[in-house]
Protein backbone atom coordinates (compact mmCIF):
# COMPACT_ATOMS: atom_id res chain seq x y z
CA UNK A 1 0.00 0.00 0.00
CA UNK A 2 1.04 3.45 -0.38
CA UNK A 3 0.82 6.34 1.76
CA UNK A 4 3.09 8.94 0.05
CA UNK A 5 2.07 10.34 -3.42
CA UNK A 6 5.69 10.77 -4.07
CA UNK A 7 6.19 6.87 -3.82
CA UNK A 8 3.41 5.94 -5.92
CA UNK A 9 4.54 8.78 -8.23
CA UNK A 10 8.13 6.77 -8.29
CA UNK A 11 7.29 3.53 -9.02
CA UNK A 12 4.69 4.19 -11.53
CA UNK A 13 6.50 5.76 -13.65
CA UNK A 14 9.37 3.16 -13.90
CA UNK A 15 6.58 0.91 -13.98
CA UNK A 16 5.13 2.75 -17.01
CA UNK A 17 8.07 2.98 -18.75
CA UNK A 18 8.93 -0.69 -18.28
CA UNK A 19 5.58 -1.88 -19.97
CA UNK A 20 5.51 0.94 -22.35
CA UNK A 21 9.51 -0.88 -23.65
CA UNK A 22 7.29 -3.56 -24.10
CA UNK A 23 4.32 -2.62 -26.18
CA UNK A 24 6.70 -1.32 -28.30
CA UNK A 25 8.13 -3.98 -29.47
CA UNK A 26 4.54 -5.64 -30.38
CA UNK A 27 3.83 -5.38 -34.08
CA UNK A 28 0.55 -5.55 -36.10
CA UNK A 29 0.81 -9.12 -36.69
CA UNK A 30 1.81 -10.02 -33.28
CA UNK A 31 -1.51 -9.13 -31.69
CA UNK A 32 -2.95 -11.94 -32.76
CA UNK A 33 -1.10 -14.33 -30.91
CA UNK A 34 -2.53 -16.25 -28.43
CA UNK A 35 -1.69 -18.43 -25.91
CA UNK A 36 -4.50 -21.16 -26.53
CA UNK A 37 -8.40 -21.19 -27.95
CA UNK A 38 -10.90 -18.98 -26.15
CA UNK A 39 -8.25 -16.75 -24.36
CA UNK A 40 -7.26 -13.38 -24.73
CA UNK A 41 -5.00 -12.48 -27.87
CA UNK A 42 -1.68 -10.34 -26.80
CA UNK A 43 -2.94 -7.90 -28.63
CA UNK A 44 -6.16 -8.01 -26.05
CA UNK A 45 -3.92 -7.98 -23.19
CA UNK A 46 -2.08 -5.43 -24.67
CA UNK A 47 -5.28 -3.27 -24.70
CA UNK A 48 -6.59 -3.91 -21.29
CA UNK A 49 -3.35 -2.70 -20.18
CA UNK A 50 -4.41 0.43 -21.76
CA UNK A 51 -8.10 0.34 -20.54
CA UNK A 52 -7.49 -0.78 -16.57
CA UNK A 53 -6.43 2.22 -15.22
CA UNK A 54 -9.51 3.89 -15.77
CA UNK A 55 -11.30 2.00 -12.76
CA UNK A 56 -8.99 4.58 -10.67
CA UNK A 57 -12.20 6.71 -11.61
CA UNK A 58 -14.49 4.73 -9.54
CA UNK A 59 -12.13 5.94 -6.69
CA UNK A 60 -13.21 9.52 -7.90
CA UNK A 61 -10.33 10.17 -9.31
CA UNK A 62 -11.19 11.99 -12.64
CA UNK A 63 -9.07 11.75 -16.19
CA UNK A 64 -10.01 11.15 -19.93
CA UNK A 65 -10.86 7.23 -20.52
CA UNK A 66 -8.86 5.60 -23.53
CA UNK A 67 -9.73 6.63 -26.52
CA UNK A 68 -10.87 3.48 -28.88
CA UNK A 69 -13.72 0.92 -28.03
CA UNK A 70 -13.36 -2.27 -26.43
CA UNK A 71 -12.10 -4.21 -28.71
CA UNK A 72 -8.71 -3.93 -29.23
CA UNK A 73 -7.05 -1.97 -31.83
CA UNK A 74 -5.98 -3.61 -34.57
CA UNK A 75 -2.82 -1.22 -34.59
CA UNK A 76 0.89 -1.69 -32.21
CA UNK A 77 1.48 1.73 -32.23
CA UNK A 78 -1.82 3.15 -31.50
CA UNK A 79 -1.72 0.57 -28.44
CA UNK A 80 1.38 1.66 -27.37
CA UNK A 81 0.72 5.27 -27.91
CA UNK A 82 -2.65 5.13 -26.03
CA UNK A 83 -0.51 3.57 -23.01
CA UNK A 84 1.58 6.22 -22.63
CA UNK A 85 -1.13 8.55 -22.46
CA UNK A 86 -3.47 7.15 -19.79
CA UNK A 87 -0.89 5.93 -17.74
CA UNK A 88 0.30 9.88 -18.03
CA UNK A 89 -3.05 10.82 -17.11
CA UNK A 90 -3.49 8.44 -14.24
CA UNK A 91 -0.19 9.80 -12.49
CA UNK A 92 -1.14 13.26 -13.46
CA UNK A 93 -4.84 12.83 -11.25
CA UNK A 94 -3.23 11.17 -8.73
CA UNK A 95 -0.85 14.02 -8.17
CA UNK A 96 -3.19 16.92 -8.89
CA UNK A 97 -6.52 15.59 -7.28
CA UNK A 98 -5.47 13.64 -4.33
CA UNK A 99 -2.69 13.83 -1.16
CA UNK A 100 -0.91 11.51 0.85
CA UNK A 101 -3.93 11.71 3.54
CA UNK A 102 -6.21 10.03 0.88
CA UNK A 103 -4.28 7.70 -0.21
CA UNK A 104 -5.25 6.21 3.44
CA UNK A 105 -8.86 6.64 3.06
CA UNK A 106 -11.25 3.63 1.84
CA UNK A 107 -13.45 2.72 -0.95
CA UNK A 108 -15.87 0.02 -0.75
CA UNK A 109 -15.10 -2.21 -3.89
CA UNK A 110 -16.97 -5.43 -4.52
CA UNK A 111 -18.26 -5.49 -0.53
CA UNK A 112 -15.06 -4.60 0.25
CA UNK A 113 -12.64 -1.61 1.98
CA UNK A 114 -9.81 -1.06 -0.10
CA UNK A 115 -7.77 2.27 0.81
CA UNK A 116 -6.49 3.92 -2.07
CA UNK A 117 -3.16 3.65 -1.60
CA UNK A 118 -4.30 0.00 -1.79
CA UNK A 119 -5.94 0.32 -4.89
CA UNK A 120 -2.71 2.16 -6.25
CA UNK A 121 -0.51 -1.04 -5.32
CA UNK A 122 -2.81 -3.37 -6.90
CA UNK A 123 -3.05 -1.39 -10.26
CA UNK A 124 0.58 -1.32 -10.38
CA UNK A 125 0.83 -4.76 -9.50
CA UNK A 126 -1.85 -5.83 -12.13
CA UNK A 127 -0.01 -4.10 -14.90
CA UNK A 128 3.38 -6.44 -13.90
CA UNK A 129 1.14 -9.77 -14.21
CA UNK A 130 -0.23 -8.90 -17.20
CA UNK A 131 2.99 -7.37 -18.84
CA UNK A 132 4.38 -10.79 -17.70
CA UNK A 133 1.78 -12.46 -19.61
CA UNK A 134 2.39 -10.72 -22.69
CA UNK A 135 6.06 -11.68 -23.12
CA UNK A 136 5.12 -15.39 -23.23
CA UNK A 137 3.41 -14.35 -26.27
CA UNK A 138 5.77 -11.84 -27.63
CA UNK A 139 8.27 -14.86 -27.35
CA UNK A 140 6.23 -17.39 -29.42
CA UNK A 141 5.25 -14.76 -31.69
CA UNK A 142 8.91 -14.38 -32.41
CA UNK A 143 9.40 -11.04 -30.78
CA UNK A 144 12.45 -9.91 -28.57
CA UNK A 145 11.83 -9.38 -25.29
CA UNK A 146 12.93 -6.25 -23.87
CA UNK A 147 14.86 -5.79 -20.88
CA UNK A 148 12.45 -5.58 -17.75
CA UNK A 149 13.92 -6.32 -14.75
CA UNK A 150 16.55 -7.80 -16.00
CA UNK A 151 18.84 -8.93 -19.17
CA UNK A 152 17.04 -11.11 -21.37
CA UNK A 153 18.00 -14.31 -22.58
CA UNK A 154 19.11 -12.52 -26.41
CA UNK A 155 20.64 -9.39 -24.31
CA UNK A 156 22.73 -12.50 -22.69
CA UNK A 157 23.68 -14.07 -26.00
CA UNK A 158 24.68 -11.01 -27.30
CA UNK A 159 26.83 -10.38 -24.73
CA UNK A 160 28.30 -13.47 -25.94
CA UNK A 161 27.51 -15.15 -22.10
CA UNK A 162 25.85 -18.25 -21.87
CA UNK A 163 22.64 -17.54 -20.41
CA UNK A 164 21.54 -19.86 -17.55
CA UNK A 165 19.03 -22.80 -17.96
């Protein structure tokens, strides 16, 4: 949970950035990819990315919703461009229309009391699952992976290291 804008502010952005490196490498073709029948697509993934944040509003937060409908664009870059711009607007209400005193006070979601700064943890939190998701796919859609947290199995091979098994 959070409890200083300033953190949230932080991480986020790093965050951000970190799945914004990776909807960049996604191309037109490779949002079709998917993992099995009936599931979502990457390029679905890629879009809820882009629509989640939005549900900050129900916190009363207020900022522009995505632009684009619900199904998923059939364009990489517009993806990735969208991204950068809610996730810009997200940070931009949190730091205009809320202090570190909200972020302790509660929301009832779902029957439940989630504090904001709460909320805030688990957005962030649900953009690293689902970026994780999305490199499986970018993998056997024969993208490279970008660096996240860490050098990827190409960044190894180019460093001429064997990368570990």
């Amino acid at each position: 949970m959070f409890i200083r804008i300033d953190d949230f502010a932080a991480e986020w952005t790093s965050e951000a950035e970190m799945t914004a490196s990776v909807l960049d490498v996604l191309t037109d073709a490779s949002l079709k990819q998917t993992i099995c029948e009936g599931r979502r697509t990457l390029g679905q993934i890629a879009w809820h990315l882009v629509k989640s944040p939005h549900y900050m509003t129900t916190l009363g937060l207020e900022f522009d919703a995505p632009q684009g409908g619900d199904e998923a664009p059939a364009s990489a870059a517009l993806i990735a461009s969208e991204y950068r711009r809610i996730s810009q607007a997200l940070l931009h209400a949190v730091r205009t229309q809320w202090n570190d005193g909200t972020l302790l006070e509660s929301v009832t979601i779902q029957g439940e009391e989630w504090p904001n700064g709460g909320s805030l943890r688990f957005t962030l939190m649900h953009q690293a699952h689902h970026r994780g998701q999305m490199t499986v796919l970018m993998r056997q859609a024969g993208l490279r992976l970008p660096e996240v947290y860490g050098p990827t199995y190409d960044t190894w091979i180019d460093k001429g290291v064997a990368p570990l098994v």
